[in-house]
Protein backbone atom coordinates (compact mmCIF):
# COMPACT_ATOMS: atom_id res chain seq x y z
CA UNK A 1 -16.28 43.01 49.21
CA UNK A 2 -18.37 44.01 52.26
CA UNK A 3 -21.20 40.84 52.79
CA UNK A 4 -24.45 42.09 51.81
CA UNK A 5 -25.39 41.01 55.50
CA UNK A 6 -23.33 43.83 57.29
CA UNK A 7 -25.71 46.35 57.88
CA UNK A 8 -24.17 50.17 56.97
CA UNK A 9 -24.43 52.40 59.53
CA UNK A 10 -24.57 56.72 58.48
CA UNK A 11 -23.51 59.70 60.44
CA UNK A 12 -26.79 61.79 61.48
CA UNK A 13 -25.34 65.14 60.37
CA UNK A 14 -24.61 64.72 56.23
CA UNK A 15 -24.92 60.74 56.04
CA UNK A 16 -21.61 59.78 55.69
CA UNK A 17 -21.14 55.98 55.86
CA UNK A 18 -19.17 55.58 59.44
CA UNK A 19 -19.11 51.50 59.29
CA UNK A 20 -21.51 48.42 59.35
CA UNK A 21 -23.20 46.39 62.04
CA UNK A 22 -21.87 42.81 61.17
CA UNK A 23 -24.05 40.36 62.72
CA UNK A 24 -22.80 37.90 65.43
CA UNK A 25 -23.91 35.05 67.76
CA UNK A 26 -26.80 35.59 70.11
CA UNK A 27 -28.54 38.27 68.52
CA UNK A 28 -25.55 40.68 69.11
CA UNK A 29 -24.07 43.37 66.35
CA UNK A 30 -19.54 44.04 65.92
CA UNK A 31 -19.32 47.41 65.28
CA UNK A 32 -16.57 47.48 62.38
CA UNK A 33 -14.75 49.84 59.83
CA UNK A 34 -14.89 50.48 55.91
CA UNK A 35 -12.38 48.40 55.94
CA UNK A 36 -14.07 45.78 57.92
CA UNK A 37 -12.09 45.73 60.88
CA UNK A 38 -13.56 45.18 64.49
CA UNK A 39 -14.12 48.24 66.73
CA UNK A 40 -15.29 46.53 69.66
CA UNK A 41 -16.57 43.19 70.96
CA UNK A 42 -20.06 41.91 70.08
CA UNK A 43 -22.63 44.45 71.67
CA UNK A 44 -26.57 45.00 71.20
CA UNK A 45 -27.18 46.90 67.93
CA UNK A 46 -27.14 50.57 69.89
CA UNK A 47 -23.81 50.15 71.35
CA UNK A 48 -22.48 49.50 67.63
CA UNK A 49 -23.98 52.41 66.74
CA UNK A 50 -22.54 54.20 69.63
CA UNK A 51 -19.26 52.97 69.04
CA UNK A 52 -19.18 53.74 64.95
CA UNK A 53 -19.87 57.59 65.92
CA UNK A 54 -18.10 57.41 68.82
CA UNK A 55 -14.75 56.23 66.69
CA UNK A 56 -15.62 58.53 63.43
CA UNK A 57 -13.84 58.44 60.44
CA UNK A 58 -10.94 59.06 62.75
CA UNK A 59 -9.30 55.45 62.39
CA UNK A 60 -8.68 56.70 58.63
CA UNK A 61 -6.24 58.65 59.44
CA UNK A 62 -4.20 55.80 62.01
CA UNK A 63 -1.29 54.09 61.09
CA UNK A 64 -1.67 50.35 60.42
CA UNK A 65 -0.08 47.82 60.17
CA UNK A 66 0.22 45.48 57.28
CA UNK A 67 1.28 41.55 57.28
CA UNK A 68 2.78 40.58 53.93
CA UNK A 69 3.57 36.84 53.39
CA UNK A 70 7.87 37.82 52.71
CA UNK A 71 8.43 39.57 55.79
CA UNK A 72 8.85 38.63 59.23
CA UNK A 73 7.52 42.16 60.51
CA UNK A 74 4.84 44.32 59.51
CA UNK A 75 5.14 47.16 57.38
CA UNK A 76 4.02 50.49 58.85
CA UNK A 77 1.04 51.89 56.21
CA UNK A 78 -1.41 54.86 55.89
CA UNK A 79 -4.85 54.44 54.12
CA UNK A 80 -5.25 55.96 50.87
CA UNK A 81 -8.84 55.20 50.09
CA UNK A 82 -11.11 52.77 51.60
CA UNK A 83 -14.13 51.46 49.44
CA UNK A 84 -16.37 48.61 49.87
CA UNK A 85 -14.50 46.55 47.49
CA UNK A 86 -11.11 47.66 48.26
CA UNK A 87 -8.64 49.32 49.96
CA UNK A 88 -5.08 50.99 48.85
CA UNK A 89 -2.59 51.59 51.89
CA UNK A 90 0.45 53.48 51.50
CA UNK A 91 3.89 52.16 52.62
CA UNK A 92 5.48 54.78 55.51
CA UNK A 93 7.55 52.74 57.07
CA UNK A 94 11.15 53.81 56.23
CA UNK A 95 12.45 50.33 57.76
CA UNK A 96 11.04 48.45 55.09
CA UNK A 97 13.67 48.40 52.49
CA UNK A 98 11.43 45.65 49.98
CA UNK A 99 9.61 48.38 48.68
CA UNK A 100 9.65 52.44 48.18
CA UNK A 101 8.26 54.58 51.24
CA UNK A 102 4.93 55.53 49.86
CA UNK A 103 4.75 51.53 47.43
CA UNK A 104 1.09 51.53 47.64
CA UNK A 105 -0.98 48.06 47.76
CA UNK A 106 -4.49 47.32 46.42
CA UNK A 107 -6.33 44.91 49.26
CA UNK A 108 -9.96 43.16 48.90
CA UNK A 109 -12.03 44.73 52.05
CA UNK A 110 -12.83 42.67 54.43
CA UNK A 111 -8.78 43.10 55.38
CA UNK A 112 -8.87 40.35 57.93
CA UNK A 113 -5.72 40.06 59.60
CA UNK A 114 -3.36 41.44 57.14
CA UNK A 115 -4.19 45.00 57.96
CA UNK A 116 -4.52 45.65 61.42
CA UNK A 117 -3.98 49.21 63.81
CA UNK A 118 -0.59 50.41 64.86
CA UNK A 119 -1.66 49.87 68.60
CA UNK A 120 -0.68 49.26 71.63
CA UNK A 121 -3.85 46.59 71.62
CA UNK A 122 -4.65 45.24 68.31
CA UNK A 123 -7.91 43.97 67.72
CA UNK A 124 -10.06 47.15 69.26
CA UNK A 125 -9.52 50.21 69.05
CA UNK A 126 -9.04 52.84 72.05
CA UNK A 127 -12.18 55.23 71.22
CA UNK A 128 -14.28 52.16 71.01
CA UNK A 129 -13.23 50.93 74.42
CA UNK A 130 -13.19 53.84 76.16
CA UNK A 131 -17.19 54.56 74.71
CA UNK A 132 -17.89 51.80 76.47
CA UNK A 133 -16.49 52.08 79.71
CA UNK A 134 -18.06 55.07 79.48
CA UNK A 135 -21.86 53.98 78.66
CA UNK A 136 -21.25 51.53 81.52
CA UNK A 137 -20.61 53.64 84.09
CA UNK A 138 -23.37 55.72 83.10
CA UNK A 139 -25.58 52.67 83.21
CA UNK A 140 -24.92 51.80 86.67
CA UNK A 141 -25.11 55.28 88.06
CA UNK A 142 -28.49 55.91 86.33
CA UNK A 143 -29.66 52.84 87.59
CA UNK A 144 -28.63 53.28 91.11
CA UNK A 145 -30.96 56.38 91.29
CA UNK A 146 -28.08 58.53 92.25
CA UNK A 147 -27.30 61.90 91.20
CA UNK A 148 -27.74 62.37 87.74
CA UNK A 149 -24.20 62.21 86.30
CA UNK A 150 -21.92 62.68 83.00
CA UNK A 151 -18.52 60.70 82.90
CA UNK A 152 -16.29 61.77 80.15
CA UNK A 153 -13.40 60.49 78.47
CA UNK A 154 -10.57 63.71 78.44
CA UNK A 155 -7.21 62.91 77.19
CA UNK A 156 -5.88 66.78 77.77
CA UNK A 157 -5.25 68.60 80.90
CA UNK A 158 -4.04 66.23 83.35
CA UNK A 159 -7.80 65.23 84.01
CA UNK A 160 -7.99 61.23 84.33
CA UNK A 161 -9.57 59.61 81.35
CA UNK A 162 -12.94 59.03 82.90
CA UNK A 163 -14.28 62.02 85.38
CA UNK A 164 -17.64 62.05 87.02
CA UNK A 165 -18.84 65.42 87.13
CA UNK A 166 -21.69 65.97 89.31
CA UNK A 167 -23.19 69.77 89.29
CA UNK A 168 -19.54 71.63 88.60
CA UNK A 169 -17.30 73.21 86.25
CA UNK A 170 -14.32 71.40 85.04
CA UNK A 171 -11.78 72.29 82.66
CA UNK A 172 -15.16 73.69 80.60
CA UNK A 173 -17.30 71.23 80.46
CA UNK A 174 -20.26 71.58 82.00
CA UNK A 175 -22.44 68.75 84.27
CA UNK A 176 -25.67 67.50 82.75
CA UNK A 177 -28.55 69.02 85.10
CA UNK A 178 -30.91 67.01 87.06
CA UNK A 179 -33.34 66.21 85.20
């Protein structure tokens, strides 16, 4: 069951439930799932935020990856529903041969470490990093009273992942005027 502590954080739009702000040392806020998995590293309360719209419902969609206590590797799962009691994931990993592709298990939420992303970096995932490599180089440039700026994360085109654009058109996007 999500703690009664963890703070639930809603979409602006229709007030969808995107995650919770769990509490951590020093006054600081983890941004982290339904599910109760971490999206980034401890952060002031708006960066949490930031990151739980910034990621979406999108991670619901990821494959995971689930521990189970007979098997040396991780079975390769989809979630089925997420609650705030439980979740069910969905076996798709055809090298698991313990159970039928689409065996589906019933897991208390938080998952802790048996449920974790199919990623290259477990632990955080991408959307949430690259948010705040983002809002930092934003910082710094607004702070340095230079131009006023937009960087952007693209991950189509052949444009690197993080772009400044000052004042011009690029693959349509459009700078953010001086202000």
């Amino acid at each position: 069951m999500i703690p009664a502590h963890w703070e639930p954080h809603h979409r602006d739009e229709d007030g969808e439930i995107l995650g919770y702000l769990a509490p951590a040392e020093d006054g600081l806020c983890v941004p982290v799932t339904l599910i109760g998995h971490a999206l980034a590293e401890p952060g002031d309360a708006d960066d949490a935020r930031a990151a739980l719209d910034s990621a979406g419902l999108s991670y619901l969609a990821d494959r995971w990856l689930l521990t189970l206590p007979e098997r040396d590797e991780p079975v390769s799962v989809r979630i089925v529903e997420a609650g705030p009691a439980r979740v069910r994931v969905a076996n798709v990993d055809f090298g698991c041969t313990e159970v039928d592709y689409g065996h589906v298990w019933v897991l208390d939420v938080p998952a802790d470490d048996r449920l974790r992303p199919a990623r290259s970096r477990p632990g955080v995932i991408r959307g949430a990093r690259r948010y705040r490599r983002w809002r930092r180089n934003w910082r710094s440039l607004h702070r340095s009273g230079d131009s006023w700026a937009s960087c952007r994360g693209v991950g189509h085109g052949g444009v690197s992942a993080f772009q400044v654009l000052e004042g011009v058109r690029d693959h349509g996007a459009e700078a953010v005027p001086d202000m």
